[in-house]
Structures are given as structure tokens and as C-alpha cells.
C-alpha atoms as a PDB file:
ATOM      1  CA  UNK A   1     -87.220 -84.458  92.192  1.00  0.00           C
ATOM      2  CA  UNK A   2     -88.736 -86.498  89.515  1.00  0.00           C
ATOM      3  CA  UNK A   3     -88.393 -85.820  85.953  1.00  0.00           C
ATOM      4  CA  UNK A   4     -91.752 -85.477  84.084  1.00  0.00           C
ATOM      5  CA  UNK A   5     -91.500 -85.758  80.659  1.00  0.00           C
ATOM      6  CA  UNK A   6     -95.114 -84.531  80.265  1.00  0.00           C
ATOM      7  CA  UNK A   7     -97.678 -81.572  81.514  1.00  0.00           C
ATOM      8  CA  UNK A   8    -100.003 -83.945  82.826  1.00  0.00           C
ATOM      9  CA  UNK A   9    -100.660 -87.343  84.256  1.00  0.00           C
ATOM     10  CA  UNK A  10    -103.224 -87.965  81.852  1.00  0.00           C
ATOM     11  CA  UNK A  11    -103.487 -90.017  79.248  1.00  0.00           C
ATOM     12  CA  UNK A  12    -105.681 -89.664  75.306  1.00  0.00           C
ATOM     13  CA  UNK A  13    -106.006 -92.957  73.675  1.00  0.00           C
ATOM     14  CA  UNK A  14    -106.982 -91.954  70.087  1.00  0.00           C
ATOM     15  CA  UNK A  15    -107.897 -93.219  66.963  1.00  0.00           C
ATOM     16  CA  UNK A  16    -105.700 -94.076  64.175  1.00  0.00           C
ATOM     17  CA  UNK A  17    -107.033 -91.952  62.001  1.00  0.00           C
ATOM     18  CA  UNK A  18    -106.300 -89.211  64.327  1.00  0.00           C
ATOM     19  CA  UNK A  19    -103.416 -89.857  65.085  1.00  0.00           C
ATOM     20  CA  UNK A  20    -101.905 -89.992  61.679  1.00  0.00           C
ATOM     21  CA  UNK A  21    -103.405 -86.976  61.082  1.00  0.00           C
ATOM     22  CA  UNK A  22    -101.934 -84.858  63.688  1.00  0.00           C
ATOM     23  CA  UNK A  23     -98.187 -86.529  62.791  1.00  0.00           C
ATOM     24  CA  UNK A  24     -98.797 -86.298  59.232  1.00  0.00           C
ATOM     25  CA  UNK A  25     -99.390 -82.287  60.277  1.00  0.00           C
ATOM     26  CA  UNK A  26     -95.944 -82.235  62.757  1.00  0.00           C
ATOM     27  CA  UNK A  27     -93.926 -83.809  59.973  1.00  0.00           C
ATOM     28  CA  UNK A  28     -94.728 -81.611  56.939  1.00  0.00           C
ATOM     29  CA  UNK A  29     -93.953 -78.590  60.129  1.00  0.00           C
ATOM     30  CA  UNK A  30     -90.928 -80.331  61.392  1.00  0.00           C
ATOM     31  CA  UNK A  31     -89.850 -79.656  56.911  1.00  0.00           C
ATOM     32  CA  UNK A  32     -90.637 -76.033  57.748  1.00  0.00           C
ATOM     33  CA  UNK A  33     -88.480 -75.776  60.543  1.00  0.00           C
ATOM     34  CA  UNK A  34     -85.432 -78.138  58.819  1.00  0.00           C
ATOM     35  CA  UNK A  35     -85.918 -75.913  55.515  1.00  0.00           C
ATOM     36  CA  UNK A  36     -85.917 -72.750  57.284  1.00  0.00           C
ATOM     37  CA  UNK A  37     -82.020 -73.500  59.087  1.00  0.00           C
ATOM     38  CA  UNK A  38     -81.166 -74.802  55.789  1.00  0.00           C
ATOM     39  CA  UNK A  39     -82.804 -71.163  54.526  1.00  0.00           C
ATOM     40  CA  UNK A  40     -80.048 -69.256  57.237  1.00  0.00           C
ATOM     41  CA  UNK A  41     -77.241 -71.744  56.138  1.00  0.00           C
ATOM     42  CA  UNK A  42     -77.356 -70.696  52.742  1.00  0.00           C
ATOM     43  CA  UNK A  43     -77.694 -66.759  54.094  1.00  0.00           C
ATOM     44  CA  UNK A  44     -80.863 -66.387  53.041  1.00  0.00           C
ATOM     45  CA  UNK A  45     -83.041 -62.855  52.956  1.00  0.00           C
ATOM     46  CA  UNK A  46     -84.717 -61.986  56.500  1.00  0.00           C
ATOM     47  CA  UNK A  47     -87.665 -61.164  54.617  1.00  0.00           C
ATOM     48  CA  UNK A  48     -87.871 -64.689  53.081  1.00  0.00           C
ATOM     49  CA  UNK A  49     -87.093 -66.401  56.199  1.00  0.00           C
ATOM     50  CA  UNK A  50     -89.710 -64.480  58.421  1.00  0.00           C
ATOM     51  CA  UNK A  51     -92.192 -65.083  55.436  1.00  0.00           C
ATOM     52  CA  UNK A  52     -91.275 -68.992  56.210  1.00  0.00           C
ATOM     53  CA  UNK A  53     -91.508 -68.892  59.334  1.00  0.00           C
ATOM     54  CA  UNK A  54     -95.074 -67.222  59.084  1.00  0.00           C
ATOM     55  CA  UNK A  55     -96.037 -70.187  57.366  1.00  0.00           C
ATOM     56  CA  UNK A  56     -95.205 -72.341  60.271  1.00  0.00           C
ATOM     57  CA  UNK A  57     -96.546 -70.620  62.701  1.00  0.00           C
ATOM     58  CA  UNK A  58    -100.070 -70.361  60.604  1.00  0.00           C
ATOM     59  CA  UNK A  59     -99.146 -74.438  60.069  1.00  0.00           C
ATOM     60  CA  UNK A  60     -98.730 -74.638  63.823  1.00  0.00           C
ATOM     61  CA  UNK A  61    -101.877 -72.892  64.528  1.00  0.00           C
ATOM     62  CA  UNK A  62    -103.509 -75.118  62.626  1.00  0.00           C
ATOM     63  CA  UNK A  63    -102.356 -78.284  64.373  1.00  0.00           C
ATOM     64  CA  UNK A  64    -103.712 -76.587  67.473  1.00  0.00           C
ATOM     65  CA  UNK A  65    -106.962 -76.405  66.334  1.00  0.00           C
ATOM     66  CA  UNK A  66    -107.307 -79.739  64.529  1.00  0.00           C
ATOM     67  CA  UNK A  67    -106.257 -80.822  68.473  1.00  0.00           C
ATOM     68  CA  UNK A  68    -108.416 -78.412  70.276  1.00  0.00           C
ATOM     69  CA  UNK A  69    -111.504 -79.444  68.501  1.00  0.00           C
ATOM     70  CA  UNK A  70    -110.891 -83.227  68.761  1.00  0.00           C
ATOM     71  CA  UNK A  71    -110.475 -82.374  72.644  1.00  0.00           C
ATOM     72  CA  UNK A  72    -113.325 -80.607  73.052  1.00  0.00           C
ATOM     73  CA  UNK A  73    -115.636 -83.204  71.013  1.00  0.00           C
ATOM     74  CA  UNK A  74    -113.916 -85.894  73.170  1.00  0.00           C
ATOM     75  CA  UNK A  75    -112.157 -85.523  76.470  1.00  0.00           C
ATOM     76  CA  UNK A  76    -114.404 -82.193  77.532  1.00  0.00           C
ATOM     77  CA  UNK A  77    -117.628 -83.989  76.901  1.00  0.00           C
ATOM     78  CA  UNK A  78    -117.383 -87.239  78.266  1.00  0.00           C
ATOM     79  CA  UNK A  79    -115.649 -85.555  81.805  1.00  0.00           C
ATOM     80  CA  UNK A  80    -118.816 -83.215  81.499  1.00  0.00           C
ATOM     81  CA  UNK A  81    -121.440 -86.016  81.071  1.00  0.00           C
ATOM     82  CA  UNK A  82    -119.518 -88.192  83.595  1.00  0.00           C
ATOM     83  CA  UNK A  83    -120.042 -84.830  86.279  1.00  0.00           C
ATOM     84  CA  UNK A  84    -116.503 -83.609  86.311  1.00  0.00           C
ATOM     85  CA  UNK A  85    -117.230 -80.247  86.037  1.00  0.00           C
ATOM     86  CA  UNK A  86    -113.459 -79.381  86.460  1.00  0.00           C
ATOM     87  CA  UNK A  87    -112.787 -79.518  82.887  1.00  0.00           C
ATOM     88  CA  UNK A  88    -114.719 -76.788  82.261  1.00  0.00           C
ATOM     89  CA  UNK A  89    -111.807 -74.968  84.151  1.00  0.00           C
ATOM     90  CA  UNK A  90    -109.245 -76.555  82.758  1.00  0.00           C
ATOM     91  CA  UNK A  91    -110.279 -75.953  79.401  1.00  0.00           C
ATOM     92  CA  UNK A  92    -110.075 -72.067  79.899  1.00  0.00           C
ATOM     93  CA  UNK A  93    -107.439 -72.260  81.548  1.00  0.00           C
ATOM     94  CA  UNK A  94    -105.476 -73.934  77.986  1.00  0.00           C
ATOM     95  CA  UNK A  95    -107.621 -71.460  75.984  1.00  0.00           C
ATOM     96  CA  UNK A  96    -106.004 -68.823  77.941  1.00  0.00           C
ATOM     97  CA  UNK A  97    -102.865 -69.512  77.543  1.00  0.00           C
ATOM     98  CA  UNK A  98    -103.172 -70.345  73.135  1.00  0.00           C
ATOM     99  CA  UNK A  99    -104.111 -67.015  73.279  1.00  0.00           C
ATOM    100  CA  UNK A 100    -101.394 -65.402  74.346  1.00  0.00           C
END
């Protein structure tokens, strides 16, 4: 069986401005996550860590958006306008599932 490393066999070219965007975002979360395990090292108060990791998880929610908007302005319409209806499906389908 082949290993996939991704969910799909598609592929998003995107601009550079995007793109340092959305890793400028997953860095300053990826800190989050690296000072909340230092928070636990140092035995930190559950109530301080769950506070933290509220932040990410707001931070996270965040990214998702900036994402889902720039896929919905982009991918979404041109499939659309090009008559591939199918990503009207697919799109649910992902907004089904963030809202879990």
C-alpha cells in the first residue's frame, strides 16, 4: 500500500504573499504549542495551561479561516466557472467536518 503523505492529489499554487501569511500564522502557533510543554515542564497551573491552550485553539481557528476564505475566493470559483460542480460537494463536505 502506498504511503500518502497528503489528503488529496491536488495541488494549490499560491501567492507569496499568501503563503507567508499562513506560515507566519503556523509559526507564532507552533510558539504556543512549544511554550505550553515548556508551561507543564515547569508544573505549571491547569488553569493557566488550558487558558493557553484556548489561545491556540482560537489562533488555530483563525488560520482556518484565513485558509477557508482564500479557498473559497480561489479554488471553489474557478472549478465552479470551469463547470465542475463537484466542488460544491466537496466544500460541504470540509465545512462539515471544521464544524465538528
Amino acid at each position: 500500500m502506498e504511503n500518502k503523505t497528503c489528503c488529496s492529489h491536488k495541488k494549490k499554487k499560491r501567492s507569496e504573499e499568501e503563503y507567508k501569511k499562513l506560515v507566519n500564522r503556523l509559526n507564532r502557533i507552533e510558539g504556543q504549542v512549544r511554550g505550553v510543554k515548556k508551561m507543564l515542564e515547569k508544573e505549571a497551573y491547569c488553569t493557566d495551561i488550558l487558558i493557553q491552550v484556548s489561545a491556540i485553539n482560537a489562533a488555530l481557528n483563525s488560520f482556518n479561516k484565513m485558509l477557508l476564505s482564500e479557498h473559497i475566493r480561489t479554488c471553489v470559483v474557478e472549478d465552479i466557472r470551469e463547470g465542475k460542480d463537484e466542488i460544491i460537494d466537496e466544500l460541504v463536505i470540509t465545512l462539515q467536518k471544521l464544524m465538528r
